[in-house]
N, C-alpha and C. Protein backbone atom coordinates (compact mmCIF):
# COMPACT_ATOMS: atom_id res chain seq x y z
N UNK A 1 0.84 -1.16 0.00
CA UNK A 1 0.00 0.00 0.00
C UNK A 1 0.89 1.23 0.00
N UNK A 2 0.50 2.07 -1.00
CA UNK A 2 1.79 3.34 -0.80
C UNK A 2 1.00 4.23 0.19
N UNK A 3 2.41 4.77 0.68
CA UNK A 3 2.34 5.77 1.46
C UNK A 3 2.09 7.62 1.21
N UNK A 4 1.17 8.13 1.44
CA UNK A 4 1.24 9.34 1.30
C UNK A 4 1.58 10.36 2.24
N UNK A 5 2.23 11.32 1.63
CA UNK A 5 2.46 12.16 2.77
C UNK A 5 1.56 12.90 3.48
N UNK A 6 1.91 13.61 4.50
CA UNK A 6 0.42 14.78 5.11
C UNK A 6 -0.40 15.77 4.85
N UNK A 7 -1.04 15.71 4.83
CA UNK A 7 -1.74 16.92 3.84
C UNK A 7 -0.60 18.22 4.64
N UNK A 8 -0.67 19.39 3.92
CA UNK A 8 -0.44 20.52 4.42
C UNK A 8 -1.94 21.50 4.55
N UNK A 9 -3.09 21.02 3.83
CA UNK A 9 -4.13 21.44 3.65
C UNK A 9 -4.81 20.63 4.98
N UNK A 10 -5.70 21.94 5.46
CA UNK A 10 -6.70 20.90 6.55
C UNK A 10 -8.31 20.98 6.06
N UNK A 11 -8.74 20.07 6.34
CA UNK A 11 -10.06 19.83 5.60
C UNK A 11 -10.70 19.47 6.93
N UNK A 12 -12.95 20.26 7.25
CA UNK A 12 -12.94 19.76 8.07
C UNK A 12 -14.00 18.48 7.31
N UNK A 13 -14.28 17.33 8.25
CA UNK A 13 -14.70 16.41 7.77
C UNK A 13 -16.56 16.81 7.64
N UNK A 14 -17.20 16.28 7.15
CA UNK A 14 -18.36 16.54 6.72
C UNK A 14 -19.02 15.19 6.75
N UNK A 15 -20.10 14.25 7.86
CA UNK A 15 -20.45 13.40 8.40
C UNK A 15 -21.42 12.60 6.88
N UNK A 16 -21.48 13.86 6.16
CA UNK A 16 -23.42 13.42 5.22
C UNK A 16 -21.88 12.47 4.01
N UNK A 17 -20.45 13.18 4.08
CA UNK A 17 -19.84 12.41 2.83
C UNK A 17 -19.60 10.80 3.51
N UNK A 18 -19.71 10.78 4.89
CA UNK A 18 -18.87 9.16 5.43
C UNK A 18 -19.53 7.88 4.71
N UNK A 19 -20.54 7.74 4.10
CA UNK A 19 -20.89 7.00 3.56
C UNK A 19 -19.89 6.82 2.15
N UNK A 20 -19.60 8.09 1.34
CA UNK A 20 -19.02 8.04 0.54
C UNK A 20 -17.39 7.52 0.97
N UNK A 21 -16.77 7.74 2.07
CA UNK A 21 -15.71 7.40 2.17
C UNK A 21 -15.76 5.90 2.76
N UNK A 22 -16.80 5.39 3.07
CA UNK A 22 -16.86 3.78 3.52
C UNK A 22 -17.02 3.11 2.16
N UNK A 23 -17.38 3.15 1.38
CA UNK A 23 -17.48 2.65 0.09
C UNK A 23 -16.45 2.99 -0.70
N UNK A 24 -15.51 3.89 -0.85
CA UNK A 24 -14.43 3.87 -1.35
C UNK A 24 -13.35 3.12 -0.67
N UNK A 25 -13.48 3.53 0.71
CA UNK A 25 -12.13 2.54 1.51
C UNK A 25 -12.22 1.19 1.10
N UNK A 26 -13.54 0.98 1.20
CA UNK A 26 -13.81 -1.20 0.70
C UNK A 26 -13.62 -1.11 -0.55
N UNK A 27 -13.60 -0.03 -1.73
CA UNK A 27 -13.13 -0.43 -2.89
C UNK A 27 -11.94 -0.49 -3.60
N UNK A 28 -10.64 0.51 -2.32
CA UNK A 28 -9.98 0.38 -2.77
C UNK A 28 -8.87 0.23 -1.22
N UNK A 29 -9.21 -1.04 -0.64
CA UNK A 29 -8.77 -1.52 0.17
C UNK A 29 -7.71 -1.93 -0.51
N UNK A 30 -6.55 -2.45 -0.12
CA UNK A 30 -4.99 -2.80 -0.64
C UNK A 30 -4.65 -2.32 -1.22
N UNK A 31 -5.29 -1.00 -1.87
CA UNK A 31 -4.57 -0.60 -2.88
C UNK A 31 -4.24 1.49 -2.15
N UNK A 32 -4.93 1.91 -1.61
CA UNK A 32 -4.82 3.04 -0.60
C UNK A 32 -5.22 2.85 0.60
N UNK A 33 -4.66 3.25 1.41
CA UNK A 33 -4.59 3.74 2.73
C UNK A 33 -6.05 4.35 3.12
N UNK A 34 -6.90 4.26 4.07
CA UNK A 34 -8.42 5.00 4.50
C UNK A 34 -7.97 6.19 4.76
N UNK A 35 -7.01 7.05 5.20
CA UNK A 35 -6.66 8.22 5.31
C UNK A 35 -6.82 9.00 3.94
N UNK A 36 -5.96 8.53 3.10
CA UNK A 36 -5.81 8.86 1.46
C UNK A 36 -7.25 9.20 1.14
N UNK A 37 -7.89 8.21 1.05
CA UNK A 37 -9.48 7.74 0.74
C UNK A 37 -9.97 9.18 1.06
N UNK A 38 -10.14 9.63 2.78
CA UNK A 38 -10.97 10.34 3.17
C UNK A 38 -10.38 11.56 2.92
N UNK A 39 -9.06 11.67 2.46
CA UNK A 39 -8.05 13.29 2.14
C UNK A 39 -8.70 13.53 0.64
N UNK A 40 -8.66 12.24 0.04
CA UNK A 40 -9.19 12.28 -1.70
C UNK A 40 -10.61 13.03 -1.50
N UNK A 41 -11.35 12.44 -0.96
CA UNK A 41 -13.08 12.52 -0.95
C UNK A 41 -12.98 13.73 -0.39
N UNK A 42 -12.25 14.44 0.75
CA UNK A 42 -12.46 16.17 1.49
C UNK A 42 -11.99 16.73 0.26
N UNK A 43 -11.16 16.51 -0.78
CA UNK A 43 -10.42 17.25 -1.45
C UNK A 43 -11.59 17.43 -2.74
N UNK A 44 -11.99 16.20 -2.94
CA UNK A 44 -13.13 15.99 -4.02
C UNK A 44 -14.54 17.17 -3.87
N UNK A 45 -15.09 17.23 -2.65
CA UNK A 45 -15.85 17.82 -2.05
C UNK A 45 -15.58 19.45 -2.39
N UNK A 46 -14.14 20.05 -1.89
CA UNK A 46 -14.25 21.48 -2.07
C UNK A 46 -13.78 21.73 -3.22
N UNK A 47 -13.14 20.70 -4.58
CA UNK A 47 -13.21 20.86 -5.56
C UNK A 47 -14.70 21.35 -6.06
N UNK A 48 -15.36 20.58 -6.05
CA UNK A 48 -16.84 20.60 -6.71
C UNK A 48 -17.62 21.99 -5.80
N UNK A 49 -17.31 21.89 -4.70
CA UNK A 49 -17.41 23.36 -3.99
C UNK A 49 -17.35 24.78 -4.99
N UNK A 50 -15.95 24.72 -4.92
CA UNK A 50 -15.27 25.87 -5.49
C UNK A 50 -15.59 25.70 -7.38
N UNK A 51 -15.75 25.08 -7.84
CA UNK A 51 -16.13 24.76 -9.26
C UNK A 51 -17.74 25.23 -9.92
N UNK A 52 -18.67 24.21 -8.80
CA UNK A 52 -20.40 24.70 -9.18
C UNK A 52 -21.11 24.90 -7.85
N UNK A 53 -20.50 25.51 -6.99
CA UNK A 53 -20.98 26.01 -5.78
C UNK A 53 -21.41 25.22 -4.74
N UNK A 54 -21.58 23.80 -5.27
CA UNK A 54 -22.63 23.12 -4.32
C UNK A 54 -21.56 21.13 -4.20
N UNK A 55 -22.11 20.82 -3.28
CA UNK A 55 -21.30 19.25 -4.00
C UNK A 55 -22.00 18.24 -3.06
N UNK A 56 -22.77 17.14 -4.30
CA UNK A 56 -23.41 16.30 -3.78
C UNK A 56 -22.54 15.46 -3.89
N UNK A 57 -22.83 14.09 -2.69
CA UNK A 57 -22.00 13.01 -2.52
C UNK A 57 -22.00 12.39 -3.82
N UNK A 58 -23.19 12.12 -4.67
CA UNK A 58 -22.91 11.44 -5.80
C UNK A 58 -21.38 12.05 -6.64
N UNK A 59 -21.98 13.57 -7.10
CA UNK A 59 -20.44 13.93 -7.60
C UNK A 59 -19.23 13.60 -6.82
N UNK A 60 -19.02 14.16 -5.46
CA UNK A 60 -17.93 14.15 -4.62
C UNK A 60 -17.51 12.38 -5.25
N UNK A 61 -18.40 11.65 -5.23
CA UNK A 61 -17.98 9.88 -4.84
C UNK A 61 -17.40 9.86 -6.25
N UNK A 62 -18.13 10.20 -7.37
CA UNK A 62 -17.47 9.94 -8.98
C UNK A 62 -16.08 10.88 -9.01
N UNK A 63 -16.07 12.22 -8.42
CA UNK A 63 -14.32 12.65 -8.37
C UNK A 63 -13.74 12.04 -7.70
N UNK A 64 -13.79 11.88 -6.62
CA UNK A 64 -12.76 10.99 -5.62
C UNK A 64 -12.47 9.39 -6.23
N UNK A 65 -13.00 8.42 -6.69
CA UNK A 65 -13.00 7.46 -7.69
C UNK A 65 -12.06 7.73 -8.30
N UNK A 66 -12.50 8.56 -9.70
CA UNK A 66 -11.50 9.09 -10.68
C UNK A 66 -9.62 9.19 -9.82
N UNK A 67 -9.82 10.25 -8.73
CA UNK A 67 -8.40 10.60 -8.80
C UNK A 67 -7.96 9.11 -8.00
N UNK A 68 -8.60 8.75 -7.22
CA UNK A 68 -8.12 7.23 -6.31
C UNK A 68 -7.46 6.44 -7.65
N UNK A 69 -8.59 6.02 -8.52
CA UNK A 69 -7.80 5.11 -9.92
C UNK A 69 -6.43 5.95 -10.50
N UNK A 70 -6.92 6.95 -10.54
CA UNK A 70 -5.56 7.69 -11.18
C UNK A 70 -4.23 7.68 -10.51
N UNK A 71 -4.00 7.91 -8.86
CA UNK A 71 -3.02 7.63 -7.86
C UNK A 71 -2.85 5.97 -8.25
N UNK A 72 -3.14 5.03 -7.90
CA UNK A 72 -3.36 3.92 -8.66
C UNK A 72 -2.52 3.59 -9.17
N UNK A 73 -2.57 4.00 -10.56
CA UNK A 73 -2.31 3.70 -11.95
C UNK A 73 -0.78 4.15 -11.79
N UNK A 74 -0.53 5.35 -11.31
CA UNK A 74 0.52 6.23 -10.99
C UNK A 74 1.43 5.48 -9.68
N UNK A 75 0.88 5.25 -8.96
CA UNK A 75 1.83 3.82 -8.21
C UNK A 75 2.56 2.64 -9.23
N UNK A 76 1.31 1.98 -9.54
CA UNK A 76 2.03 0.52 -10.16
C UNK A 76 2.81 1.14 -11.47
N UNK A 77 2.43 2.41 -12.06
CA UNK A 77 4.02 2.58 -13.06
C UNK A 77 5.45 2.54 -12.37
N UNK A 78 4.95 3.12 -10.87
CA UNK A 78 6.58 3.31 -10.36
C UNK A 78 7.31 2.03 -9.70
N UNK A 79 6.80 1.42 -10.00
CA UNK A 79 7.37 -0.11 -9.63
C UNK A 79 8.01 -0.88 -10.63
């Protein structure tokens, strides 16, 4: 499982996304860290924030996905 470093960004957590971050952690169990998961999904969140003002878990869950596969992909090249 790679390691990421600490955010320098603080995010506060938002209870209505935890569903979204329990379903990503089980999907991408062995492959990220649940920290990552829930840094991806806060990060996903004030993306879509700052983008169309508003951010439902459905979007938040389809960005956070996206960049999780993309970190991913970007691991197993560096091996």
């Amino acid at each position: 499982m790679p390691k990421t470093p600490a955010s320098t960004t603080s995010f506060s957590p938002d209870p209505s996304f935890g569903p979204v971050v329990n379903r990503l952690t089980t999907e991408f169990s062995g492959v990220h860290h649940g920290s990552t998961v829930t840094r991806c999904v806060d990060a996903a969140r004030h993306g879509a924030e700052d983008v169309t003002g508003s951010a439902t878990p459905d979007l938040v869950e389809r960005i956070a996905r996206q960049h999780l596969q993309v970190l991913a992909l970007a691991f197993a090249e560096r091996r």
